[in-house]
PDB file of N, CA and C in Angstrom:
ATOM      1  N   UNK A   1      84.579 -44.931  15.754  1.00  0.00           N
ATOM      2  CA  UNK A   1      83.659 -45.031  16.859  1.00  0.00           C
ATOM      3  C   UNK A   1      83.583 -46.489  17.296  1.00  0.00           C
ATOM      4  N   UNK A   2      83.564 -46.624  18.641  1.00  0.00           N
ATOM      5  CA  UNK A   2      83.377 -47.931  19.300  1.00  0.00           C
ATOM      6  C   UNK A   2      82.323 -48.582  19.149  1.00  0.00           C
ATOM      7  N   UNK A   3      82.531 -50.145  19.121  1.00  0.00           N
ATOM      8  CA  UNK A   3      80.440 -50.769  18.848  1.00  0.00           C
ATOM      9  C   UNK A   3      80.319 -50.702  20.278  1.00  0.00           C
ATOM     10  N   UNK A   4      80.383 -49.963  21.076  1.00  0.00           N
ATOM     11  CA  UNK A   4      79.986 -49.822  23.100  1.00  0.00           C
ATOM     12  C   UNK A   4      78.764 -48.972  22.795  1.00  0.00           C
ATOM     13  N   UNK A   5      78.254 -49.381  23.604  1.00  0.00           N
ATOM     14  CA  UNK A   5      76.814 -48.759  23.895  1.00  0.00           C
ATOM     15  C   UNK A   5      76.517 -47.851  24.632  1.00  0.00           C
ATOM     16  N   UNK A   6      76.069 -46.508  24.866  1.00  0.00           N
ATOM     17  CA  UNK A   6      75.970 -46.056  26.154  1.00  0.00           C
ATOM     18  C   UNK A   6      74.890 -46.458  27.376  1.00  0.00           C
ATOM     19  N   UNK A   7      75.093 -45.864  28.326  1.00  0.00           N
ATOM     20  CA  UNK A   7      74.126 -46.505  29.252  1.00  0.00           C
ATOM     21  C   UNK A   7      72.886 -46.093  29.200  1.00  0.00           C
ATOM     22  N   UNK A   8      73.097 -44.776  28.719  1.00  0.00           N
ATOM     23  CA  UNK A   8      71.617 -44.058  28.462  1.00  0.00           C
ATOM     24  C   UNK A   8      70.502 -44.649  27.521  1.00  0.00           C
ATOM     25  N   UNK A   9      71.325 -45.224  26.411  1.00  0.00           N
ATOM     26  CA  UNK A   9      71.048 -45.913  25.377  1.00  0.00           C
ATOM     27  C   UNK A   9      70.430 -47.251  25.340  1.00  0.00           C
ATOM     28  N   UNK A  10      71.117 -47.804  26.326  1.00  0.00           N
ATOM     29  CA  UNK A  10      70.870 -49.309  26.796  1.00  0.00           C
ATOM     30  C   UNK A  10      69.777 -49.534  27.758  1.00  0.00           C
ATOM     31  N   UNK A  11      69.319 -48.291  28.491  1.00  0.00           N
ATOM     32  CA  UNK A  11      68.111 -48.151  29.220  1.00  0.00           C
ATOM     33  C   UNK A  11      67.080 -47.876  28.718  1.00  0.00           C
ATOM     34  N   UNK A  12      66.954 -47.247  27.465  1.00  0.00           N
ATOM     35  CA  UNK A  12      66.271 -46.655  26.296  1.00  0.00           C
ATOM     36  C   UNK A  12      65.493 -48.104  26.027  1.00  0.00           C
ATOM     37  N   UNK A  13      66.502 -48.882  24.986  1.00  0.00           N
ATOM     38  CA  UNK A  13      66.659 -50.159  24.751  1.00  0.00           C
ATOM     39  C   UNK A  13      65.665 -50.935  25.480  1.00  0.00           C
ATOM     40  N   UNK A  14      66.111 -50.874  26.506  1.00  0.00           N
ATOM     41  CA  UNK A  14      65.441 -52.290  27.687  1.00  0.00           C
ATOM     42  C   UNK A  14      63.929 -51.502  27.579  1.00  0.00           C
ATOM     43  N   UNK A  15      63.822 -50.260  28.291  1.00  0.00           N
ATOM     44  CA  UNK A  15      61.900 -49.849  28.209  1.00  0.00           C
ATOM     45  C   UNK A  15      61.681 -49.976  27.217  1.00  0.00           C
ATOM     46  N   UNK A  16      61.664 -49.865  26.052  1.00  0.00           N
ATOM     47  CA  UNK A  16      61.170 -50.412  25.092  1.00  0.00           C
ATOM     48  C   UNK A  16      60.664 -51.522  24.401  1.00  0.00           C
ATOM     49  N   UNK A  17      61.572 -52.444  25.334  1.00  0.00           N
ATOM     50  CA  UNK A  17      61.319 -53.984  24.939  1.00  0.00           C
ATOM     51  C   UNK A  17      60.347 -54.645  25.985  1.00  0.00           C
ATOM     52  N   UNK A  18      60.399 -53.807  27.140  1.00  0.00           N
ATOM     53  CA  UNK A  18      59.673 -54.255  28.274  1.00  0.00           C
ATOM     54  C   UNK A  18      58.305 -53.691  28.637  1.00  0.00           C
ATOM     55  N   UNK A  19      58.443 -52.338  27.772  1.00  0.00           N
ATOM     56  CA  UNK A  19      57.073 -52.300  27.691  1.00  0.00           C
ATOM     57  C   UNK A  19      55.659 -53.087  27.233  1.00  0.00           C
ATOM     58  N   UNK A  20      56.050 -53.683  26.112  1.00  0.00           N
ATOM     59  CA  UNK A  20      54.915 -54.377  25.501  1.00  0.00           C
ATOM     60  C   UNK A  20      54.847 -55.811  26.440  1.00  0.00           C
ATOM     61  N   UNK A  21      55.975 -56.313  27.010  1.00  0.00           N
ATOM     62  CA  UNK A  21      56.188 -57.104  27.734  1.00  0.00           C
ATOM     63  C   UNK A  21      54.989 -56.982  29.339  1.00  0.00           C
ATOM     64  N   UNK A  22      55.001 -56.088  29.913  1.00  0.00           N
ATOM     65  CA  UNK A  22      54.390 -55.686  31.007  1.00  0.00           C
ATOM     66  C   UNK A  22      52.932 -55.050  30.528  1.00  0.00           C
ATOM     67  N   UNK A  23      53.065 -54.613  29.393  1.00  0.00           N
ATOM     68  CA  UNK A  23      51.137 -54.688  29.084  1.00  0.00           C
ATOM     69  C   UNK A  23      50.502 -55.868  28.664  1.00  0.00           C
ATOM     70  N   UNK A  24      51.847 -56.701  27.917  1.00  0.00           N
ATOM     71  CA  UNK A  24      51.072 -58.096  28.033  1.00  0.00           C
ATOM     72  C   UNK A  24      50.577 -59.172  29.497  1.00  0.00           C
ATOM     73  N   UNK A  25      51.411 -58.991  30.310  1.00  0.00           N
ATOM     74  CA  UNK A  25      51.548 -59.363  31.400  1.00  0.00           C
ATOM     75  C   UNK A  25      49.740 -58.935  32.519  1.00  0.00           C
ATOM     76  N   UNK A  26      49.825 -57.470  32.342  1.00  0.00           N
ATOM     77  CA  UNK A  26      49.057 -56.650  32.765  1.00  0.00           C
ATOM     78  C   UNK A  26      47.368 -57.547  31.610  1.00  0.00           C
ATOM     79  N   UNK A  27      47.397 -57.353  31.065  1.00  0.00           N
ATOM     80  CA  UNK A  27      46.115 -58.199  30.161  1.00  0.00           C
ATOM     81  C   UNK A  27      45.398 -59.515  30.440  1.00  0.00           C
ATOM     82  N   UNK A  28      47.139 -60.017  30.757  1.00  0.00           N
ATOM     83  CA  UNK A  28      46.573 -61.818  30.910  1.00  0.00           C
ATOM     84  C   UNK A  28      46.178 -61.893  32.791  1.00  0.00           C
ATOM     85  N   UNK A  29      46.529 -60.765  33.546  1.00  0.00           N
ATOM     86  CA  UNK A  29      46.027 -60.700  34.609  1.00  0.00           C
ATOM     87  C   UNK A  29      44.652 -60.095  34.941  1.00  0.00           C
ATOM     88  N   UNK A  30      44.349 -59.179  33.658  1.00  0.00           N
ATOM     89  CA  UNK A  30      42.784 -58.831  33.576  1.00  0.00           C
ATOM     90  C   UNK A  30      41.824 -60.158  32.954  1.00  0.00           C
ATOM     91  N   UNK A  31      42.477 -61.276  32.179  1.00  0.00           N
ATOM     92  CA  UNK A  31      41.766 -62.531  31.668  1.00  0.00           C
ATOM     93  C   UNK A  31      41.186 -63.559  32.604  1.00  0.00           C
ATOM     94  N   UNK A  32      42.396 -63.667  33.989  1.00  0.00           N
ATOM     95  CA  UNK A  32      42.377 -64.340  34.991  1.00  0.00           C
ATOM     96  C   UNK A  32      41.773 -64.176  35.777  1.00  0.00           C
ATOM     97  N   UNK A  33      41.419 -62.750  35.906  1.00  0.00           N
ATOM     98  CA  UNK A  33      40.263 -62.358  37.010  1.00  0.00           C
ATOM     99  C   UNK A  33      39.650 -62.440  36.707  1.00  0.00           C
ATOM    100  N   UNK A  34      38.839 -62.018  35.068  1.00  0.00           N
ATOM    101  CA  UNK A  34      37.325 -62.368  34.544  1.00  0.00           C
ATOM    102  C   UNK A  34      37.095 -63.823  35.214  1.00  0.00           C
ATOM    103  N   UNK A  35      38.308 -64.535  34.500  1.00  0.00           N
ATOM    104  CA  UNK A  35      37.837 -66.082  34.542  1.00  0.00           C
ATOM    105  C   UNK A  35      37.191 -66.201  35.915  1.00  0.00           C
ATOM    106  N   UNK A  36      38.528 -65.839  36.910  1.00  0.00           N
ATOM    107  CA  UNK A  36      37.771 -66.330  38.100  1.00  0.00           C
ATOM    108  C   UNK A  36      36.798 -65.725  38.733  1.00  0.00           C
ATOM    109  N   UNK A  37      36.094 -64.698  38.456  1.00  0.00           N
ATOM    110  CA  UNK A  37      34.649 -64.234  38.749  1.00  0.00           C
ATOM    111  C   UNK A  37      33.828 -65.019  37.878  1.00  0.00           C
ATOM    112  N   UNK A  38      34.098 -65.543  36.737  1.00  0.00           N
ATOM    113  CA  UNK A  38      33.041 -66.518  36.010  1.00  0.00           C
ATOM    114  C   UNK A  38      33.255 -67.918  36.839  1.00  0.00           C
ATOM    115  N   UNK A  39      34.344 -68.413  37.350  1.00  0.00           N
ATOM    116  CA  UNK A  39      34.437 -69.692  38.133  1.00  0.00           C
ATOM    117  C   UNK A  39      33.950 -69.614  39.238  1.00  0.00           C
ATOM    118  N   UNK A  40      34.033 -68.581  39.744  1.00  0.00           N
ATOM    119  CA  UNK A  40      33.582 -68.468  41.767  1.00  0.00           C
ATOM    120  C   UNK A  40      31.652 -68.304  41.471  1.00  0.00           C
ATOM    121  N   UNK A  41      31.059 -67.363  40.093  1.00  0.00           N
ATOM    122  CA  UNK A  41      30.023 -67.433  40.111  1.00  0.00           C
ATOM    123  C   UNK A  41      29.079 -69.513  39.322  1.00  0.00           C
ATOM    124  N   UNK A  42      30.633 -69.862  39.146  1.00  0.00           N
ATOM    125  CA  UNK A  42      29.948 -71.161  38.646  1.00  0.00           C
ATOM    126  C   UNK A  42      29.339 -71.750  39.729  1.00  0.00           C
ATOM    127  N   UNK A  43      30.807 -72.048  40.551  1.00  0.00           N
ATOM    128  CA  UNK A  43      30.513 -72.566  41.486  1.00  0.00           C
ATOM    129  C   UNK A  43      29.380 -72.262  42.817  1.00  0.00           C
ATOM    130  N   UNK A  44      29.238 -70.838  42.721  1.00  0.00           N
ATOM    131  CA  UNK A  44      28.172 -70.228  43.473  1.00  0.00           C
ATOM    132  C   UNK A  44      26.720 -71.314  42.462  1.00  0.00           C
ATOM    133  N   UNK A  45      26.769 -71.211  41.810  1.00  0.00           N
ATOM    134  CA  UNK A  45      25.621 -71.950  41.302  1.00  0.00           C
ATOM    135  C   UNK A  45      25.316 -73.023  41.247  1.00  0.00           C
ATOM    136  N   UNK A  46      26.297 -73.628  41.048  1.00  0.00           N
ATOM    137  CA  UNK A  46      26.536 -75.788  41.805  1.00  0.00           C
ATOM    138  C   UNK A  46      25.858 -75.774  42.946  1.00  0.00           C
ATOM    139  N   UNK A  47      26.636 -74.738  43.782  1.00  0.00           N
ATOM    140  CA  UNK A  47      26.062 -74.795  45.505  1.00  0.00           C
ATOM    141  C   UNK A  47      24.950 -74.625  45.505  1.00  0.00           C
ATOM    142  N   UNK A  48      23.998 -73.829  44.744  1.00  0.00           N
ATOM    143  CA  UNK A  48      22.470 -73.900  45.187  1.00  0.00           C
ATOM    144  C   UNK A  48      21.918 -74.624  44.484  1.00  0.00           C
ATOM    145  N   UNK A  49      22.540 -75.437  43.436  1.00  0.00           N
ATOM    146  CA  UNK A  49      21.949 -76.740  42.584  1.00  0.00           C
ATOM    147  C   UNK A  49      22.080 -77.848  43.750  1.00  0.00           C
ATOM    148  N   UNK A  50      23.480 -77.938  44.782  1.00  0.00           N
ATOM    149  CA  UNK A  50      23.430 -78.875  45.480  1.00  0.00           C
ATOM    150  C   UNK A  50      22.458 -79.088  46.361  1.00  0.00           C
ATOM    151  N   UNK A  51      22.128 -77.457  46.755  1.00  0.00           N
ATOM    152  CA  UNK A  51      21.257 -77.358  48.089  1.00  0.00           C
ATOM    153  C   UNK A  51      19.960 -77.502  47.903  1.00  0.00           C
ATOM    154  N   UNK A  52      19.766 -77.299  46.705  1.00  0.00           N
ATOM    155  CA  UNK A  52      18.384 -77.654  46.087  1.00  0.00           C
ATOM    156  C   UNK A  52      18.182 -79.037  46.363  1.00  0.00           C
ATOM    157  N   UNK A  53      18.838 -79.682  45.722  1.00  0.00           N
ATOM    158  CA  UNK A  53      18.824 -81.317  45.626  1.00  0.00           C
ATOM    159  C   UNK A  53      18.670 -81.822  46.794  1.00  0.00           C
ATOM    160  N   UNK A  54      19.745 -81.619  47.789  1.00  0.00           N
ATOM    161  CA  UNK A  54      19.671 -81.949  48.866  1.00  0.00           C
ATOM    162  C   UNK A  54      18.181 -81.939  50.043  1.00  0.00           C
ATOM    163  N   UNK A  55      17.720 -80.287  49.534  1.00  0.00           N
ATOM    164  CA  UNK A  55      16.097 -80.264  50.304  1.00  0.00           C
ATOM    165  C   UNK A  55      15.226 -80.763  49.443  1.00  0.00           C
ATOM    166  N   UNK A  56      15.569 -81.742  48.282  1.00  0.00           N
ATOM    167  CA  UNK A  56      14.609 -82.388  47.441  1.00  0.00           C
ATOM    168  C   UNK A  56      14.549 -83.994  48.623  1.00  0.00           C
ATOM    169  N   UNK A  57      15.809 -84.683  48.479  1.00  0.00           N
ATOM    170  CA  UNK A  57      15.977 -85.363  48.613  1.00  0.00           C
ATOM    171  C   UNK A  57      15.661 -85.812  50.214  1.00  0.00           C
ATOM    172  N   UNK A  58      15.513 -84.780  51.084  1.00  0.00           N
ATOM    173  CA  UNK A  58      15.076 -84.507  52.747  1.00  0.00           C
ATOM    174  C   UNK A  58      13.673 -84.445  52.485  1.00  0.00           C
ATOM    175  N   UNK A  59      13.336 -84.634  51.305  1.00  0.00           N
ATOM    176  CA  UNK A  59      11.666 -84.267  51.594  1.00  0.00           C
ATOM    177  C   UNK A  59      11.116 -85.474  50.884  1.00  0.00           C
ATOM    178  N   UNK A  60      12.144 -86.103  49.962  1.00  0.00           N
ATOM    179  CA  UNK A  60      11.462 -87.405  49.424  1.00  0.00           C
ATOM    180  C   UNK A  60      11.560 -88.372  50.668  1.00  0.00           C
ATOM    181  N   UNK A  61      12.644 -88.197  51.563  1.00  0.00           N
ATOM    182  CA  UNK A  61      12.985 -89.202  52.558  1.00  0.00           C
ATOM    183  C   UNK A  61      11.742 -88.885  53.179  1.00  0.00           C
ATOM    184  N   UNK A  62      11.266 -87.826  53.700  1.00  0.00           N
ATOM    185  CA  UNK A  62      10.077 -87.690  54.806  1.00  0.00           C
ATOM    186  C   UNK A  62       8.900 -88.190  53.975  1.00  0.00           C
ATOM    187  N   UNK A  63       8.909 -88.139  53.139  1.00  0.00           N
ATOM    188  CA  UNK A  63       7.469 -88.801  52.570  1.00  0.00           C
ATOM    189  C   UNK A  63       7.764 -90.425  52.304  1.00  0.00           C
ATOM    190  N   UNK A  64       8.665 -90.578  52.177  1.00  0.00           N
ATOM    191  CA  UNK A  64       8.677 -91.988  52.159  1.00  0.00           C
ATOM    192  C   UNK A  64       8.730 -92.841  53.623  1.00  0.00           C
ATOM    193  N   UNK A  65       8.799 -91.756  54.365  1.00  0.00           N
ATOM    194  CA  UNK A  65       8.961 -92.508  55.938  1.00  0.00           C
ATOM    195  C   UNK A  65       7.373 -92.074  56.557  1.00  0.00           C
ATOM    196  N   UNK A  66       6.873 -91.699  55.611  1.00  0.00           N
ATOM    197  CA  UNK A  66       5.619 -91.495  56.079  1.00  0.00           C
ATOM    198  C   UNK A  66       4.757 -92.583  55.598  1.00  0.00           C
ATOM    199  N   UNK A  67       5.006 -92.579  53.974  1.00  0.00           N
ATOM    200  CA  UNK A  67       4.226 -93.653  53.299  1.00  0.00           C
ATOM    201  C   UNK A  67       4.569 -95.372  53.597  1.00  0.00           C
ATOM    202  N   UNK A  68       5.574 -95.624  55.148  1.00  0.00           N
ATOM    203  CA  UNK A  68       5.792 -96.818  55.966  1.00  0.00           C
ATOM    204  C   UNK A  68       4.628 -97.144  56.232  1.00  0.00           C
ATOM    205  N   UNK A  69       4.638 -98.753  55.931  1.00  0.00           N
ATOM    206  CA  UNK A  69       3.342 -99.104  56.876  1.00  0.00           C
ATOM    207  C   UNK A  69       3.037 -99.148  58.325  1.00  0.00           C
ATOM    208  N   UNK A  70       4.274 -99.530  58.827  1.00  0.00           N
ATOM    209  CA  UNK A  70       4.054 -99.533  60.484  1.00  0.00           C
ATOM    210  C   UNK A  70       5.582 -98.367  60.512  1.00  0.00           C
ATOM    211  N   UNK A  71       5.452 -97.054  61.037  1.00  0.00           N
ATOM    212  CA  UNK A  71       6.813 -96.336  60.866  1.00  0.00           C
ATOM    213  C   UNK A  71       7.042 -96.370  62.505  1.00  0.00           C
ATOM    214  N   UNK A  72       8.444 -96.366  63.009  1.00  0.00           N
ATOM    215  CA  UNK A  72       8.914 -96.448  64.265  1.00  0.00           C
ATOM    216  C   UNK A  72       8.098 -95.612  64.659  1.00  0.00           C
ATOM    217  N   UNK A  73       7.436 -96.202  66.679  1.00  0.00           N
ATOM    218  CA  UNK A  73       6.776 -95.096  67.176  1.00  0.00           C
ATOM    219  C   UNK A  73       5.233 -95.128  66.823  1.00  0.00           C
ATOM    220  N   UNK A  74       5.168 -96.055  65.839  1.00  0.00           N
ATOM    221  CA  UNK A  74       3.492 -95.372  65.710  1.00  0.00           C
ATOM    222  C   UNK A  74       3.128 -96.846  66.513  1.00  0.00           C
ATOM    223  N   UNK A  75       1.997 -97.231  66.900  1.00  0.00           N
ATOM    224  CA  UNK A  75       0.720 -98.187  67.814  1.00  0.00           C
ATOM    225  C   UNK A  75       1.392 -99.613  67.322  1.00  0.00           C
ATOM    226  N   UNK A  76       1.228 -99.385  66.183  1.00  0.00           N
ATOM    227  CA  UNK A  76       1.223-100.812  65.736  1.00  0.00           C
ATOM    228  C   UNK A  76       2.586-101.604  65.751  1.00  0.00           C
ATOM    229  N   UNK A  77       3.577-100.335  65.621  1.00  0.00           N
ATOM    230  CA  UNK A  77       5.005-100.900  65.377  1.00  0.00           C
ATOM    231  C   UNK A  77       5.103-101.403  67.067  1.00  0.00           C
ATOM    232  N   UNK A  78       4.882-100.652  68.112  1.00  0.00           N
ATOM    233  CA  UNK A  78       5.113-100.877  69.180  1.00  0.00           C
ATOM    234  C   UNK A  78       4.298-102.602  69.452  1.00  0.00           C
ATOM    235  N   UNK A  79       3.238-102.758  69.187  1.00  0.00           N
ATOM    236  CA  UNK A  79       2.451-103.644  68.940  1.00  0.00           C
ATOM    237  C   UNK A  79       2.861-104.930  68.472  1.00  0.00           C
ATOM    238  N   UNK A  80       3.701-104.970  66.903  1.00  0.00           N
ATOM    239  CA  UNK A  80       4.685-105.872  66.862  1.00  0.00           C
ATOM    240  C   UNK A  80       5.953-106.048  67.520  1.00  0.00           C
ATOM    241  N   UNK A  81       6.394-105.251  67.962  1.00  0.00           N
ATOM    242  CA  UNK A  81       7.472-105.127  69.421  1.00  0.00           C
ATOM    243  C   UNK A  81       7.073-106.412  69.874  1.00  0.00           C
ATOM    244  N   UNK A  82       6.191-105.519  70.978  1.00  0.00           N
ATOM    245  CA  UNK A  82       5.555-106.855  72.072  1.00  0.00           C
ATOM    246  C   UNK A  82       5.223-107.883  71.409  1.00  0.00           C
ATOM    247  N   UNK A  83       4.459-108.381  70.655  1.00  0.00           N
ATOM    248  CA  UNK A  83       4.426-110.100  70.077  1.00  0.00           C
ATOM    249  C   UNK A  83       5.546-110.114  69.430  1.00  0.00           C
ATOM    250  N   UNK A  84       6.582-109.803  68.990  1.00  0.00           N
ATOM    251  CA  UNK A  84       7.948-110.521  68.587  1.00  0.00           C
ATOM    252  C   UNK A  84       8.808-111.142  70.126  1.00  0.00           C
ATOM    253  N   UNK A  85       8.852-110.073  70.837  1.00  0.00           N
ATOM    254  CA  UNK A  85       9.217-110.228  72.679  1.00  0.00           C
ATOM    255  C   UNK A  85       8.396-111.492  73.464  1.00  0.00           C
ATOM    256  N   UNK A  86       7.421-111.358  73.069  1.00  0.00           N
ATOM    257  CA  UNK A  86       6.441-112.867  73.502  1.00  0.00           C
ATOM    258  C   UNK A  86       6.578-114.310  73.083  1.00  0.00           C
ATOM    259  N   UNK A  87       7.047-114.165  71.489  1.00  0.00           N
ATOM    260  CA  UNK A  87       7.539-114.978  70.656  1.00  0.00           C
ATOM    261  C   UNK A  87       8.903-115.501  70.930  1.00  0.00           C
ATOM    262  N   UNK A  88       9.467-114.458  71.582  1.00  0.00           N
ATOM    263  CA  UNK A  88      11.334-114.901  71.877  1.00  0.00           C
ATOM    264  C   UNK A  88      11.220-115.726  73.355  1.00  0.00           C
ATOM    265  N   UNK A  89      10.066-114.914  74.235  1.00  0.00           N
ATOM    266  CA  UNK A  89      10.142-115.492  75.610  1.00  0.00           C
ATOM    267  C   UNK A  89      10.045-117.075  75.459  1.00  0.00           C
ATOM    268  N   UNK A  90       8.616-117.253  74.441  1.00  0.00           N
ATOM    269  CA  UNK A  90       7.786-118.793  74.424  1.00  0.00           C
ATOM    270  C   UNK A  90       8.889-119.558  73.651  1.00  0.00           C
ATOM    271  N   UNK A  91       9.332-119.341  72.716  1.00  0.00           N
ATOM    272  CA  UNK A  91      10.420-120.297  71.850  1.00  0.00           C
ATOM    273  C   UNK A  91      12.276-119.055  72.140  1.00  0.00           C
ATOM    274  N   UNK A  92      13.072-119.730  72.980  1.00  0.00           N
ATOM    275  CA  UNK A  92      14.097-119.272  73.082  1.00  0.00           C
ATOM    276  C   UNK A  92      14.931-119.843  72.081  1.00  0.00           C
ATOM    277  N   UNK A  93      15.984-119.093  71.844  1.00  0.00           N
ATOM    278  CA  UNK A  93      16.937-119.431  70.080  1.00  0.00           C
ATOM    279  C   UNK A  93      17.473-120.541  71.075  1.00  0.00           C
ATOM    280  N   UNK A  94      18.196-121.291  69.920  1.00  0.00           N
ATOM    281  CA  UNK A  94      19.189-122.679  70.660  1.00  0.00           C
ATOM    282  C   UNK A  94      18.480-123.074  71.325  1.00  0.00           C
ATOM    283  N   UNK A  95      16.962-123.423  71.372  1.00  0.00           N
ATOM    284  CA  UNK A  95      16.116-124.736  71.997  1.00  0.00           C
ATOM    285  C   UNK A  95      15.255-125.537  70.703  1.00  0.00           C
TER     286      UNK A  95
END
């Protein structure tokens, strides 16, 4: 008898070897998707840590533009306007 293989044989052969091959395959593509539903929900959660921060940080700014002593717009700021403008008229720079 010949060491030749038949073809029937040799197809036998190959599914066999390729099976465990393609359920492994098939597994590490069920690992990858977990992962990335655990990564897309990370990142879903950064984003409302950012957005948090961000309307923290819009609200420290407004209170701190409140707690100005003279804030643009209010009487007094306008007030020092005009006597700084009075001050430039009476003493001009380069005299």
């Amino acid at each position: 008898m010949p060491n030749s293989i038949s073809r029937r044989a040799f197809v036998a052969e190959l599914a066999m070897l390729s099976a465990p091959l393609i359920v492994l395959a098939q597994e590490k593509d069920k690992n990858k998707n977990k992962n990335n539903d655990k990564n897309k929900e990370e990142k879903k959660k950064e984003a409302e840590e950012k957005k948090d921060e961000a309307k923290d940080e819009a609200k420290d700014k407004a209170d701190d533009r409140e707690e100005v002593v003279d804030a643009p717009g209010t009487d007094h700021a306008q007030d020092r306007r005009k006597d700084r403008r009075k001050d430039a008229a009476k003493n001009p720079p380069g005299s």
